[in-house]
C-alpha atoms as a PDB file:
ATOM      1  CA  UNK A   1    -100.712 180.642-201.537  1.00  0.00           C
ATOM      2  CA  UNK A   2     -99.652 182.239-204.790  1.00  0.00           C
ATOM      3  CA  UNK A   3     -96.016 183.427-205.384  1.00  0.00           C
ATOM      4  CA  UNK A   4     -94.636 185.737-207.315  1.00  0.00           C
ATOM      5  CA  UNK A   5     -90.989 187.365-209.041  1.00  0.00           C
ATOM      6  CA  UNK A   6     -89.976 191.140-209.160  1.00  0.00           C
ATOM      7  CA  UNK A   7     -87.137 191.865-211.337  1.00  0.00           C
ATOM      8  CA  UNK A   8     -85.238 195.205-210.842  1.00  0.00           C
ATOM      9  CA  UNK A   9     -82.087 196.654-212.939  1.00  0.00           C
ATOM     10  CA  UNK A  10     -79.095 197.822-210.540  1.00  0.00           C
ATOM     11  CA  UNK A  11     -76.352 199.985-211.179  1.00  0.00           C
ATOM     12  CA  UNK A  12     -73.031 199.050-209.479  1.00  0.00           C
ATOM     13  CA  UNK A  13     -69.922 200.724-208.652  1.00  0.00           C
ATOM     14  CA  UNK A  14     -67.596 198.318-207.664  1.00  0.00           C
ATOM     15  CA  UNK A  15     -64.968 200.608-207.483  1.00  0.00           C
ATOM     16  CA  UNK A  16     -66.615 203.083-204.991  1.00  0.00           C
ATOM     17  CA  UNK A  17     -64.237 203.535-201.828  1.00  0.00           C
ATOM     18  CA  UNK A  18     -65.272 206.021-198.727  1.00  0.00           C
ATOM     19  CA  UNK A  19     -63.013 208.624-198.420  1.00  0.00           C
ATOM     20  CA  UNK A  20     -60.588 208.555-195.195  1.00  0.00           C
ATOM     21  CA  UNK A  21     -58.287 211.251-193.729  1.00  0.00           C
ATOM     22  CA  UNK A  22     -54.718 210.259-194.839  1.00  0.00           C
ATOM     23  CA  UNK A  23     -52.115 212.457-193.417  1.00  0.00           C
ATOM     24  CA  UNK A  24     -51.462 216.462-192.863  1.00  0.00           C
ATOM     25  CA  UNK A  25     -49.017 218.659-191.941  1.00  0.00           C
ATOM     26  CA  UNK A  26     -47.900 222.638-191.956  1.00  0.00           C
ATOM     27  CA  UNK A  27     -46.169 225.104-190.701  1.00  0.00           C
ATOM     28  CA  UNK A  28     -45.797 228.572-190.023  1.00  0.00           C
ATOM     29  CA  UNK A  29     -42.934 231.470-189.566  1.00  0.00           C
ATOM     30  CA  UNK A  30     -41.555 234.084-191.404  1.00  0.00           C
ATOM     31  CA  UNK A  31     -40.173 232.929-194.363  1.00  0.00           C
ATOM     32  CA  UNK A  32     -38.927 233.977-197.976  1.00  0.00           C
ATOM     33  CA  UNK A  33     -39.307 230.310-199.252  1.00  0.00           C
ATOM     34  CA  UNK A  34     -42.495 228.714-197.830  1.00  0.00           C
ATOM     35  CA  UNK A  35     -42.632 224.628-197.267  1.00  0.00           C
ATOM     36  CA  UNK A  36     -44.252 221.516-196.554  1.00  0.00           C
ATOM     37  CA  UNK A  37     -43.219 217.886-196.683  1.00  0.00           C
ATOM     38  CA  UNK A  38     -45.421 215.645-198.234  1.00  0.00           C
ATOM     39  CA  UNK A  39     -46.184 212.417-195.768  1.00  0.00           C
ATOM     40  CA  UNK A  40     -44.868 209.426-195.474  1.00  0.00           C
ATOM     41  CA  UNK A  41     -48.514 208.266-195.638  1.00  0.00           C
ATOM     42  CA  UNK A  42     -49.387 209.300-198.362  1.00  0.00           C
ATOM     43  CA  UNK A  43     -49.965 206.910-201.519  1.00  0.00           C
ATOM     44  CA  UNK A  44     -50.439 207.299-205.114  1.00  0.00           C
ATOM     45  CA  UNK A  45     -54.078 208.125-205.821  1.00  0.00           C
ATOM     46  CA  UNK A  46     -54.664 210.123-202.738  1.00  0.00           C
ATOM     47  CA  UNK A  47     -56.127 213.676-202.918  1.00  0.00           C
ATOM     48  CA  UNK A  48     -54.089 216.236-202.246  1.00  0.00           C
ATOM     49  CA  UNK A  49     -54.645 220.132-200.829  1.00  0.00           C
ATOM     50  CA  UNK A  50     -52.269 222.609-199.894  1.00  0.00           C
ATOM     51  CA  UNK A  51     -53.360 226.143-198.781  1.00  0.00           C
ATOM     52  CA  UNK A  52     -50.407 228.558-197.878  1.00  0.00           C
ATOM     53  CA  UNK A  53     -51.229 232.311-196.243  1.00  0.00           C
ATOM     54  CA  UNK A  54     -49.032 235.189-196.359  1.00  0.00           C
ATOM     55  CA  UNK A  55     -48.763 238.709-195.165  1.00  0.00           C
ATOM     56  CA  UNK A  56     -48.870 240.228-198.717  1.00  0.00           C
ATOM     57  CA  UNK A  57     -48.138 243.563-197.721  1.00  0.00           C
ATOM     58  CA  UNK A  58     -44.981 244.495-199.389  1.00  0.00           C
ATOM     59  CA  UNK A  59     -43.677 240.786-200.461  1.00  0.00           C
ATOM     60  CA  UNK A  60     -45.514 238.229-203.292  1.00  0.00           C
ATOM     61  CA  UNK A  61     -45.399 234.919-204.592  1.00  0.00           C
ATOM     62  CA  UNK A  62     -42.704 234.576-206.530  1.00  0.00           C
ATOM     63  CA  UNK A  63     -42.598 230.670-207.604  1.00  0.00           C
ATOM     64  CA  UNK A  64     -46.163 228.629-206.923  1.00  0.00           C
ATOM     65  CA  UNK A  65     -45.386 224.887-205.778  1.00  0.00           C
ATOM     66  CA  UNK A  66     -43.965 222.538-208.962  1.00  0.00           C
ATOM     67  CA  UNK A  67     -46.860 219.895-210.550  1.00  0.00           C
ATOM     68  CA  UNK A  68     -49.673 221.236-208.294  1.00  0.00           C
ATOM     69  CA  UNK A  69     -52.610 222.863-209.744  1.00  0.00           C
ATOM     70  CA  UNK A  70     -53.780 226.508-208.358  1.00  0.00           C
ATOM     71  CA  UNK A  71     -57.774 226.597-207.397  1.00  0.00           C
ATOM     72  CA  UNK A  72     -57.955 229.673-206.340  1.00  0.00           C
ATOM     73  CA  UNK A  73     -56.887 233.017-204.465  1.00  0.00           C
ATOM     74  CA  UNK A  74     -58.498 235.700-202.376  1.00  0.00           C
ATOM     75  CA  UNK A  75     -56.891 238.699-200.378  1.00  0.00           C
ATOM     76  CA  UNK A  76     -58.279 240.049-197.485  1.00  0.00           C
ATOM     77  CA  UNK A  77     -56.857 243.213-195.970  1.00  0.00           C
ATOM     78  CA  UNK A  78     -52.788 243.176-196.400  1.00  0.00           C
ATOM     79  CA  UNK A  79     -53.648 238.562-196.589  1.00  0.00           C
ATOM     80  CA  UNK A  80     -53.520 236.565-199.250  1.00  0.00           C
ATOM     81  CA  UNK A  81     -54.541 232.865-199.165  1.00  0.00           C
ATOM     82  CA  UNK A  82     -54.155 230.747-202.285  1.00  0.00           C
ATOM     83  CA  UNK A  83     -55.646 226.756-202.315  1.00  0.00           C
ATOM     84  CA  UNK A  84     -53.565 223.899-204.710  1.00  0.00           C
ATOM     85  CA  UNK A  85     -54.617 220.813-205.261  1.00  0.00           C
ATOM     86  CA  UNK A  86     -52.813 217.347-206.806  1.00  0.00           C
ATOM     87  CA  UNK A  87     -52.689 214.006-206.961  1.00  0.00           C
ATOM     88  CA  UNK A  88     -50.501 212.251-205.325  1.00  0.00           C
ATOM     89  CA  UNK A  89     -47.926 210.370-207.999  1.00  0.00           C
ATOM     90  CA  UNK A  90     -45.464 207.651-207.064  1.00  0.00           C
ATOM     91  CA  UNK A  91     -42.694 208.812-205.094  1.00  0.00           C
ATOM     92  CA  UNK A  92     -44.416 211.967-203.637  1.00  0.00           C
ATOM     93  CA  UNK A  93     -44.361 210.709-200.231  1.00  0.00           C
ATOM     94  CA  UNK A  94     -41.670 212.738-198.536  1.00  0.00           C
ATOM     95  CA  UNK A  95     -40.897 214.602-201.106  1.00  0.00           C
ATOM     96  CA  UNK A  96     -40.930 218.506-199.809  1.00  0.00           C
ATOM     97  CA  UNK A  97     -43.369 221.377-201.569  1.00  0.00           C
ATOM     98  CA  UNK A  98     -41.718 224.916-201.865  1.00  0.00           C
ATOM     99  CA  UNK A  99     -43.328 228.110-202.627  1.00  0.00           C
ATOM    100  CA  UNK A 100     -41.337 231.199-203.308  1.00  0.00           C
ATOM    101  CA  UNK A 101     -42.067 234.778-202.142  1.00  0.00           C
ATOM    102  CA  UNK A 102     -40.474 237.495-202.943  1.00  0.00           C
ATOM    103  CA  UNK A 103     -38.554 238.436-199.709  1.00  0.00           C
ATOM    104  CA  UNK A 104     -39.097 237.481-196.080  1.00  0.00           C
ATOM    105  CA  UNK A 105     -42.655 237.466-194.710  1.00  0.00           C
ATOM    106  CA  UNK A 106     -44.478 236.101-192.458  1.00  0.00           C
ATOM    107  CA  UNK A 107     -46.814 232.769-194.029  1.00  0.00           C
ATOM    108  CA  UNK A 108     -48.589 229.878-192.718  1.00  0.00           C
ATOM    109  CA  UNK A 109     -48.812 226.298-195.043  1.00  0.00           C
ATOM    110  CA  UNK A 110     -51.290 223.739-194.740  1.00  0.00           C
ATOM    111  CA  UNK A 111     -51.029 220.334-196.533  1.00  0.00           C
ATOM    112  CA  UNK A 112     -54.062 217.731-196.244  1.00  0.00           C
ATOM    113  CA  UNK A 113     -53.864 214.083-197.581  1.00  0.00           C
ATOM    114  CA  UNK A 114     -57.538 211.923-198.506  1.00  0.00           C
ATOM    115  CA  UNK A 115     -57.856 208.543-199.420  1.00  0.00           C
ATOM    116  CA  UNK A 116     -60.652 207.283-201.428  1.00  0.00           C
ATOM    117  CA  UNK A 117     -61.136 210.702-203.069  1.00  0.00           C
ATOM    118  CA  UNK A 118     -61.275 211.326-207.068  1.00  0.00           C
ATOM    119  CA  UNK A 119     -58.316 210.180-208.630  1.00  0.00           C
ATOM    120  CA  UNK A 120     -59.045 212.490-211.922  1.00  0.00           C
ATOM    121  CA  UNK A 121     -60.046 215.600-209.356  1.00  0.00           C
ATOM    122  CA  UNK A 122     -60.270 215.282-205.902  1.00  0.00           C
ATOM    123  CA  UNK A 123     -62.152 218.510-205.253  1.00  0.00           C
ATOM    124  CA  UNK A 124     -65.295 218.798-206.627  1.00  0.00           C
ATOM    125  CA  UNK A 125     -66.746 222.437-205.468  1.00  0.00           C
ATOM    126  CA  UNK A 126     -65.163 224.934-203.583  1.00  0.00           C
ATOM    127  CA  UNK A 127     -66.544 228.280-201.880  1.00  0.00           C
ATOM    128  CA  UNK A 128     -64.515 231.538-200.548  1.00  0.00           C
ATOM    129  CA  UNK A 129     -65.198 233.989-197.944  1.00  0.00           C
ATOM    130  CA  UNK A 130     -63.899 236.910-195.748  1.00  0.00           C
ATOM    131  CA  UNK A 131     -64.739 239.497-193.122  1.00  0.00           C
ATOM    132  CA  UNK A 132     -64.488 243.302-194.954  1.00  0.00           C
ATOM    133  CA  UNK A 133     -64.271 244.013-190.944  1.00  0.00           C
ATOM    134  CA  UNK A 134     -62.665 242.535-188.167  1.00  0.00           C
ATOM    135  CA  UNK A 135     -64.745 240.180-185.864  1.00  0.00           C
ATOM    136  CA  UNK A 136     -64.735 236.990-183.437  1.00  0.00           C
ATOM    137  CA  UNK A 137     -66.506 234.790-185.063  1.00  0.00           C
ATOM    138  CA  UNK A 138     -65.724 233.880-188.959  1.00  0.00           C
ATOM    139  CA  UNK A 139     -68.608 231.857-190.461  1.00  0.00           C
ATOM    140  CA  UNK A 140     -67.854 229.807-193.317  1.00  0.00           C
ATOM    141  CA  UNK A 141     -69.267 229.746-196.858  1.00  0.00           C
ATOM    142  CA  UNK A 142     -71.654 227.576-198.542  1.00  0.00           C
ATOM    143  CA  UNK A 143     -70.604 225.033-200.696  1.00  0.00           C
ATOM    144  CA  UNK A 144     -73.031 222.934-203.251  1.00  0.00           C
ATOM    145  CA  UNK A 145     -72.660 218.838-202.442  1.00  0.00           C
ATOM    146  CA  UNK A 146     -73.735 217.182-205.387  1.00  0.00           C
ATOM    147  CA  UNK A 147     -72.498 213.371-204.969  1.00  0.00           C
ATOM    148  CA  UNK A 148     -73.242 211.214-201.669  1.00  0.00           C
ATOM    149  CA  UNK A 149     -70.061 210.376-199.898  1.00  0.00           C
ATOM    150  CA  UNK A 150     -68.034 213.575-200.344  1.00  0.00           C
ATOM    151  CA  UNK A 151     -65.896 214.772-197.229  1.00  0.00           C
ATOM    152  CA  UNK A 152     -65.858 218.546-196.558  1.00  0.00           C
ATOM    153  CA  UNK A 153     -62.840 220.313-195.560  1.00  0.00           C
ATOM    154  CA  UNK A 154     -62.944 224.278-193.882  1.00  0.00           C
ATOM    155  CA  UNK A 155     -60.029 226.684-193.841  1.00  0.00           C
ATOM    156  CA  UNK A 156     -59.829 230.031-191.522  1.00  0.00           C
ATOM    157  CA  UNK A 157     -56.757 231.970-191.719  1.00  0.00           C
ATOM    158  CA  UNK A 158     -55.931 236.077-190.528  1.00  0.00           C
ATOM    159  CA  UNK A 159     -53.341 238.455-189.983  1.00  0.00           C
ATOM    160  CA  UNK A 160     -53.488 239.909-186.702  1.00  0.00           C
ATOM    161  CA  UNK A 161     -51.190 241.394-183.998  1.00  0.00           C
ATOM    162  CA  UNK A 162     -53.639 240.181-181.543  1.00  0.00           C
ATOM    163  CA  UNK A 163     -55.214 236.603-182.492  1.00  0.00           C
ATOM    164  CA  UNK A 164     -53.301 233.776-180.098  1.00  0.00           C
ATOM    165  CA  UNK A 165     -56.112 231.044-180.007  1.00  0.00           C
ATOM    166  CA  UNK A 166     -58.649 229.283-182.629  1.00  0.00           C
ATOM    167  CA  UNK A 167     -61.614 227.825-181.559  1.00  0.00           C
ATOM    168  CA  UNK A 168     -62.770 225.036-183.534  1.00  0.00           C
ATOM    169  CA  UNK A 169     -66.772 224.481-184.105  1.00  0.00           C
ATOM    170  CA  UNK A 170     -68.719 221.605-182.981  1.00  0.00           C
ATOM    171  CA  UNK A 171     -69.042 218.627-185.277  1.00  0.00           C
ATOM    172  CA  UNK A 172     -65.531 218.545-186.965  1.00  0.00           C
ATOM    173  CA  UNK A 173     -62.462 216.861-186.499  1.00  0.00           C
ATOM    174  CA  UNK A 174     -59.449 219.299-186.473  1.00  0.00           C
ATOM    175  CA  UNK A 175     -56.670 218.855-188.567  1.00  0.00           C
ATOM    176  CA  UNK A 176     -54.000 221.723-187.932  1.00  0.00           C
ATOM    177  CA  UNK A 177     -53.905 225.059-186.170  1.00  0.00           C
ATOM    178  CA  UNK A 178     -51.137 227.581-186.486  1.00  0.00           C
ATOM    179  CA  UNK A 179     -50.567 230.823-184.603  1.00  0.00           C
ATOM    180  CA  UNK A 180     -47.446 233.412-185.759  1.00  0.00           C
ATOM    181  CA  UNK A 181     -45.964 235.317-184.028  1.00  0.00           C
ATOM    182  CA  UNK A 182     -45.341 238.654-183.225  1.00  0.00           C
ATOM    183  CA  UNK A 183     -47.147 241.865-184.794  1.00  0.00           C
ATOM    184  CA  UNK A 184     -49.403 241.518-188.284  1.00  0.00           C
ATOM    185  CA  UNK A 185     -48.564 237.106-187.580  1.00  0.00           C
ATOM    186  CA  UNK A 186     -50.358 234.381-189.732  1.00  0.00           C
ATOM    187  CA  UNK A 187     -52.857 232.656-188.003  1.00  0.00           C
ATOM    188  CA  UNK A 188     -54.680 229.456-189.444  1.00  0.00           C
ATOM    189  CA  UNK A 189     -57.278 227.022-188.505  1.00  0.00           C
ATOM    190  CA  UNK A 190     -58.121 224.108-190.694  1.00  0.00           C
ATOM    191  CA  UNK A 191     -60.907 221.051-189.916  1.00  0.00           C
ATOM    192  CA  UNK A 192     -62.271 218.536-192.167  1.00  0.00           C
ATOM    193  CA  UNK A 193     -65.963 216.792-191.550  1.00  0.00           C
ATOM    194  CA  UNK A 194     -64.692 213.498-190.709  1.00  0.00           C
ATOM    195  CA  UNK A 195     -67.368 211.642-192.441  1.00  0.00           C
ATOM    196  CA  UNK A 196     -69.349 211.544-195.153  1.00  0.00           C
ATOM    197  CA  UNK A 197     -72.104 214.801-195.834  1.00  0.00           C
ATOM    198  CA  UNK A 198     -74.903 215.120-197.012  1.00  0.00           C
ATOM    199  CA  UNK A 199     -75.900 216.473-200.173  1.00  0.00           C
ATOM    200  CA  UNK A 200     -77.327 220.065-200.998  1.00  0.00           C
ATOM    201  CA  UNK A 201     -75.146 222.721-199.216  1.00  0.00           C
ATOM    202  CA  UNK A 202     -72.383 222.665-196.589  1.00  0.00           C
ATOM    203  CA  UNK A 203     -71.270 225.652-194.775  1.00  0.00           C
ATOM    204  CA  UNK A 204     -71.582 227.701-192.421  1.00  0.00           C
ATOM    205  CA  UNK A 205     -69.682 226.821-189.612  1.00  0.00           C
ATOM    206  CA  UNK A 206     -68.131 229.355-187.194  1.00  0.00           C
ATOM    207  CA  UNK A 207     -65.318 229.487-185.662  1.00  0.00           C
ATOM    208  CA  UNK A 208     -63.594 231.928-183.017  1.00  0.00           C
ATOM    209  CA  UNK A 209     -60.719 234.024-182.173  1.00  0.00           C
ATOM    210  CA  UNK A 210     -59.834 235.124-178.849  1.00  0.00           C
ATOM    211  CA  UNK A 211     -59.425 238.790-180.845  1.00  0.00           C
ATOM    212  CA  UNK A 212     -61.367 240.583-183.451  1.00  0.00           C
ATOM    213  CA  UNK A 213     -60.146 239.835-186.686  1.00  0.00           C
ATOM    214  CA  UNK A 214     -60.236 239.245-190.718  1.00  0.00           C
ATOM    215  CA  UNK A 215     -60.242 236.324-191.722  1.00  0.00           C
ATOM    216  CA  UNK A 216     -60.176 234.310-195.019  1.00  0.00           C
ATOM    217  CA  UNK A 217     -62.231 231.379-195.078  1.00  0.00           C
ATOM    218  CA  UNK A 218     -62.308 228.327-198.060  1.00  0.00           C
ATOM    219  CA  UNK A 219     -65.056 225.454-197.960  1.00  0.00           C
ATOM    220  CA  UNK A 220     -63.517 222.675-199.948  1.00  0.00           C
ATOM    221  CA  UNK A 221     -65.974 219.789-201.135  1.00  0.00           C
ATOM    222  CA  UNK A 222     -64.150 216.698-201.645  1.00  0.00           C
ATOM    223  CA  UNK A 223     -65.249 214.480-204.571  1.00  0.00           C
ATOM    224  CA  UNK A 224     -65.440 210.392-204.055  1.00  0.00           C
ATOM    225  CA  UNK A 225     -63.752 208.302-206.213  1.00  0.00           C
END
């Protein structure tokens, strides 16, 4: 019949929001000015990321996108593929992101939108990959997840004459696909997890072309807010 107390310090975060898929949107063609117009969605505080491929062959970039910051950049074969990220300011919505290249080639642009994500630094790890030969299946890199709650987001993209279709692996909710064309075309695939993951590593995840190809391939960890 006795009773008895427990007392237990807790740590709270009461301003702790899940992330949630926004808004995306890209394009893809041969272009000397590449583009993509923010969302109407989108709203202050929201992470932003913006990935743009190009046949770097003979052309570069000339002018990177105004007030976002560059990650990083790999080349693969005659490919380049550089990943921005910003935060979205007031007024951004609908506002429209150029990138200059030095003459016409041929590019694909990818633009993803997060609430809930780090309002400082909405990425918190990111991995890189490619294919030094050309295959079917492009597996992903690994990525670190240090912080419950962080979304991942996966990026394939290739320059092929003879890629037309991207299959998507199981488990993840696609976000944009885009498919060039004619010879040496920009092809893209880009998913996100659609939830939360869990912590230690996330990677590896494969997805297919209907050709043999090289591919560059970004695992972006999202950071919670």
């Amino acid at each position: 019949g006795g009773k008895g107390t427990k007392t237990q310090e807790l740590t709270v975060s009461p301003n702790q929001t899940d992330i949630s898929f926004r808004a995306g949107v890209g394009g893809n063609a041969n272009v000397s000015t590449a583009y993509a117009q923010i969302p109407a969605e989108v709203q202050p505080g929201d992470g932003m990321i913006l990935i743009l491929t190009y046949s770097s062959g003979e052309h570069e970039m000339t002018t990177p996108p105004a007030g976002w910051t560059q990650v990083d950049t790999q080349v693969t074969g005659s490919a380049t593929s550089v990943l921005w990220k910003r935060v979205a300011q007031a007024g951004d919505a609908g506002k429209q992101v150029t990138i200059g290249l030095s003459g016409y080639t041929k590019a694909d642009i990818r633009l993803l939108a997060y609430a809930g994500t780090n309002t400082s630094d909405p990425i918190a790890k990111v991995a890189k990959g490619n294919h030094s030969s050309a295959v079917p299946e492009h597996t992903s890199p690994s990525a670190s997840v240090d912080s419950a709650g962080s979304w991942a987001v996966t990026y394939w993209g290739d320059k092929s004459s003879s890629t037309t279709e991207w299959t998507a692996p199981a488990g993840v909710t696609t976000r944009g696909t885009g498919i060039g064309s004619g010879g040496g075309r920009i092809t893209s695939l880009v998913v996100d997890s659609g939830e939360a993951v869990g912590t230690g590593t996330y990677g590896g995840k494969k997805a297919t072309t209907d050709a043999a190809s090289r591919a560059a391939m970004w695992t972006i960890i999202l950071a919670r807010q």
